[in-house]
C-alpha atoms as a PDB file:
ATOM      1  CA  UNK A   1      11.279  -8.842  13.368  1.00  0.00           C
ATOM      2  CA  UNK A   2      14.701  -9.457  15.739  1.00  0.00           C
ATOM      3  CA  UNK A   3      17.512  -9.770  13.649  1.00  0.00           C
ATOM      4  CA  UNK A   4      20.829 -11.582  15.091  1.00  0.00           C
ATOM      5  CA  UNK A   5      24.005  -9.691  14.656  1.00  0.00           C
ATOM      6  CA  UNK A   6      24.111 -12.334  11.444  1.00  0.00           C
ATOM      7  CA  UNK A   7      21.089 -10.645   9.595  1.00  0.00           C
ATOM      8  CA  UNK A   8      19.349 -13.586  10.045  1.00  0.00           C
ATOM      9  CA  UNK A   9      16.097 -12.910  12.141  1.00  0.00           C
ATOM     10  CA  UNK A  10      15.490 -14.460  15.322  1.00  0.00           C
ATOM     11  CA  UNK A  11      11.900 -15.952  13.914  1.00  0.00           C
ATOM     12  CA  UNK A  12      13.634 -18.107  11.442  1.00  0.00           C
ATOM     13  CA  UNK A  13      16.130 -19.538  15.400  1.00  0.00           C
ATOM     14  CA  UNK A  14      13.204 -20.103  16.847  1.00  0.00           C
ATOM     15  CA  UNK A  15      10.592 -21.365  14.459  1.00  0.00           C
ATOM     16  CA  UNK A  16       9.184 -24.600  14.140  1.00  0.00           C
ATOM     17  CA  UNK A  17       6.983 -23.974  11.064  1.00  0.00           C
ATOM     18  CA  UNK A  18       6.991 -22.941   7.638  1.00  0.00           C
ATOM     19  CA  UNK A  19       9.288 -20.113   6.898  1.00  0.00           C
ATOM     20  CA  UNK A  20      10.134 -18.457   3.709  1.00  0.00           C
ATOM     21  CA  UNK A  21      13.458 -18.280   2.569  1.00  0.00           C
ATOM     22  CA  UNK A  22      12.795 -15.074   0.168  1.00  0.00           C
ATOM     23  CA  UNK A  23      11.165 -13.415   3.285  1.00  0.00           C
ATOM     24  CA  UNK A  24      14.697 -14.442   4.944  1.00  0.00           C
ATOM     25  CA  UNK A  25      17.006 -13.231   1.902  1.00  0.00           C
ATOM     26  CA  UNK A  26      14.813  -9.297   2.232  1.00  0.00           C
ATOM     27  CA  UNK A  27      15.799  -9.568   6.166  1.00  0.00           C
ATOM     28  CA  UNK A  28      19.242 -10.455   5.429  1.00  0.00           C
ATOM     29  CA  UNK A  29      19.854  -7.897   2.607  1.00  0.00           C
ATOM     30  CA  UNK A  30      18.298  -5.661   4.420  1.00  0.00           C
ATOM     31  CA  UNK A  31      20.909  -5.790   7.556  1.00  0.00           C
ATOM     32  CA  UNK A  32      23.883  -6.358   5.399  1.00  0.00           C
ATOM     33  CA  UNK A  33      23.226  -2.690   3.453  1.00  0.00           C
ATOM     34  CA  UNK A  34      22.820  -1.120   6.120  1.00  0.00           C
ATOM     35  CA  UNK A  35      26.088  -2.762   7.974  1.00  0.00           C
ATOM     36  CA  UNK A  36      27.714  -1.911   4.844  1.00  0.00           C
ATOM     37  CA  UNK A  37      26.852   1.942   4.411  1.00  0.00           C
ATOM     38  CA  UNK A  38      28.249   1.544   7.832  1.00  0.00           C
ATOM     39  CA  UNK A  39      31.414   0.242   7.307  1.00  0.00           C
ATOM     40  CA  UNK A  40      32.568   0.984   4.288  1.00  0.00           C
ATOM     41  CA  UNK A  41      35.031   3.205   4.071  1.00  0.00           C
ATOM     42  CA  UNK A  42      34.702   3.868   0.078  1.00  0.00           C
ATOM     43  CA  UNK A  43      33.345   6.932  -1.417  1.00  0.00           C
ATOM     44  CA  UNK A  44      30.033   5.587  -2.603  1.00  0.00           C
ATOM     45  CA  UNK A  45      29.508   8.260  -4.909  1.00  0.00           C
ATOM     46  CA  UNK A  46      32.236   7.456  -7.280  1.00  0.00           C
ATOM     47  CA  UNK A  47      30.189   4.504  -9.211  1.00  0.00           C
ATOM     48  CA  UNK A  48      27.623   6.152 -11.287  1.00  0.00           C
ATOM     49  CA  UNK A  49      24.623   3.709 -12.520  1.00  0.00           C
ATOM     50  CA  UNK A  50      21.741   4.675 -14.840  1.00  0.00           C
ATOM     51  CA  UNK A  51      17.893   4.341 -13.790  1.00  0.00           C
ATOM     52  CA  UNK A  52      14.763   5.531 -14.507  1.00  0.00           C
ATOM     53  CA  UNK A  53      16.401   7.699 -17.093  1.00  0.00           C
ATOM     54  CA  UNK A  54      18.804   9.554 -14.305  1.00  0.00           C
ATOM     55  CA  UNK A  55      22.094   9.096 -12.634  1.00  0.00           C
ATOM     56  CA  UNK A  56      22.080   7.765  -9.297  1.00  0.00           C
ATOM     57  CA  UNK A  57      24.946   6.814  -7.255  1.00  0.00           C
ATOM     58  CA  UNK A  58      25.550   3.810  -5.416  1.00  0.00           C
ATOM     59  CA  UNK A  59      25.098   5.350  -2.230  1.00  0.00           C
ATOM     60  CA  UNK A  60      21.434   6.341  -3.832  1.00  0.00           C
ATOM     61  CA  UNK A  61      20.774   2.992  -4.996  1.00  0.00           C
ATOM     62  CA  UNK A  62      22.239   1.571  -1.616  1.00  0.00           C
ATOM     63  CA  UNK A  63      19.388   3.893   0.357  1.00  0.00           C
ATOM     64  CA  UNK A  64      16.712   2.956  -2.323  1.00  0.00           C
ATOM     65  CA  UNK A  65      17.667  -0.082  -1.248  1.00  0.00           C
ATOM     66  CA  UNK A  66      17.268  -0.044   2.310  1.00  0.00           C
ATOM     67  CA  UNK A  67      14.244   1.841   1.879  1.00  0.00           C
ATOM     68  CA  UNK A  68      12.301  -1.158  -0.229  1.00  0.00           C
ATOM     69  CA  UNK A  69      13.800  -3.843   2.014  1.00  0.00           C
ATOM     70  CA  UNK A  70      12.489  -2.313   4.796  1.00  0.00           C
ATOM     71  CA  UNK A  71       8.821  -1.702   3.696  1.00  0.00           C
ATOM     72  CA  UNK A  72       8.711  -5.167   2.278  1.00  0.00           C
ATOM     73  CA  UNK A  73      10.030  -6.895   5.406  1.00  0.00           C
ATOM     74  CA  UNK A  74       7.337  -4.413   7.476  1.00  0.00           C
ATOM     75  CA  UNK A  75       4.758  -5.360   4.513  1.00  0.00           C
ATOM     76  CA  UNK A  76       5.794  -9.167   3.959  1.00  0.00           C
ATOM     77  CA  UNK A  77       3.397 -11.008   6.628  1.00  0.00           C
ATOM     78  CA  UNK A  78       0.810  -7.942   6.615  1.00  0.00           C
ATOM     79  CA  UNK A  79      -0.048  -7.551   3.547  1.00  0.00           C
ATOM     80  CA  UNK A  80      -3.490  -8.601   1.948  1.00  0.00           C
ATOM     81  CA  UNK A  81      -4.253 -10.205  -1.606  1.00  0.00           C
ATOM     82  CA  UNK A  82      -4.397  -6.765  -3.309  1.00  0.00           C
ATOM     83  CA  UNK A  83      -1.158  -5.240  -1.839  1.00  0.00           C
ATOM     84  CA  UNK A  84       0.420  -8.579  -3.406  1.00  0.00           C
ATOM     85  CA  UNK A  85       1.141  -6.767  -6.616  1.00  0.00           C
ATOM     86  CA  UNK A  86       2.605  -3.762  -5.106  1.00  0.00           C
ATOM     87  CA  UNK A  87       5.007  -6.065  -2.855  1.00  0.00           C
ATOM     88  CA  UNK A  88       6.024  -7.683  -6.035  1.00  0.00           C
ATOM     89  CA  UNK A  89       7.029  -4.813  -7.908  1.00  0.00           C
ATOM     90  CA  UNK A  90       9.190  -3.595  -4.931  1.00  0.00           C
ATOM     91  CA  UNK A  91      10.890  -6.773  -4.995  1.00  0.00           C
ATOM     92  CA  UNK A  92      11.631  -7.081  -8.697  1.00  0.00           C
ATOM     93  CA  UNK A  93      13.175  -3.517  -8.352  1.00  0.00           C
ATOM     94  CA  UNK A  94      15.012  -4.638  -5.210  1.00  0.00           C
ATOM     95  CA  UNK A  95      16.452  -6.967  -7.488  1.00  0.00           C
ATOM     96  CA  UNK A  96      16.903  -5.064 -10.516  1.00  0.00           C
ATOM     97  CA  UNK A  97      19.251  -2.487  -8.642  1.00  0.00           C
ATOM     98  CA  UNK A  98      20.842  -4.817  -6.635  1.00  0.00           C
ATOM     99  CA  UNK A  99      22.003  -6.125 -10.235  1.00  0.00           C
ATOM    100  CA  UNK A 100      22.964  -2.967 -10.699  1.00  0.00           C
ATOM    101  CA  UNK A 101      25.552  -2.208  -8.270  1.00  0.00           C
ATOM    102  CA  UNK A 102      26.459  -5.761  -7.327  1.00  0.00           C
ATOM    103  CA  UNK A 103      30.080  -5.558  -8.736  1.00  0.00           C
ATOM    104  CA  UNK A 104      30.499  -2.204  -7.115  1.00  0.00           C
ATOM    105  CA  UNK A 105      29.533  -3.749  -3.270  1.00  0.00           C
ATOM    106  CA  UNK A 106      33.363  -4.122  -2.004  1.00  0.00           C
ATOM    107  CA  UNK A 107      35.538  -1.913  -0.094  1.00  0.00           C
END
């Protein structure tokens, strides 16, 4: 996948079909974290969040992050029926910490 300096990738420019908006939102979260870790110029290890039972910072949950966005936009058009549940559950915890440091995402 080609993203444009946007996050948007260059499949969703140039396509004529059906495209998937929550494929799009993965791509676009995806660039944006990492343009963030980038950029910001915030100690991101000064917000503390709990989950599963530890403390992680938000530079942890930021890499966590990246790390599930990535697999699922590698995963997203490869995956078969029975890796469906296993691309679901990253999702929902993409979106569980994302809830998590959402207020802290500023600099």
């Amino acid at each position: 996948m080609i993203e444009n300096n946007n996050g948007t990738s260059q499949f969703l420019k140039d396509c004529n079909t059906d495209w998937n908006l929550n494929h799009e939102f993965i791509c676009w979260l995806n660039y944006w974290l990492k343009e963030y870790k980038k950029k910001a110029e915030i100690d991101l290890t000064f917000h503390k969040f709990m989950y599963k039972s530890r403390q992680w910072t938000q530079e942890e949950i930021i890499d966590r992050l990246i790390e599930l966005t990535s697999k699922v936009n590698n995963d997203f058009y490869e995956f078969e029926r029975a890796k469906e549940k296993e691309v679901q559950k990253m999702v929902d915890e993409i979106f569980y910490l994302f809830h998590l440091v959402f207020w802290a995402m500023w600099w």
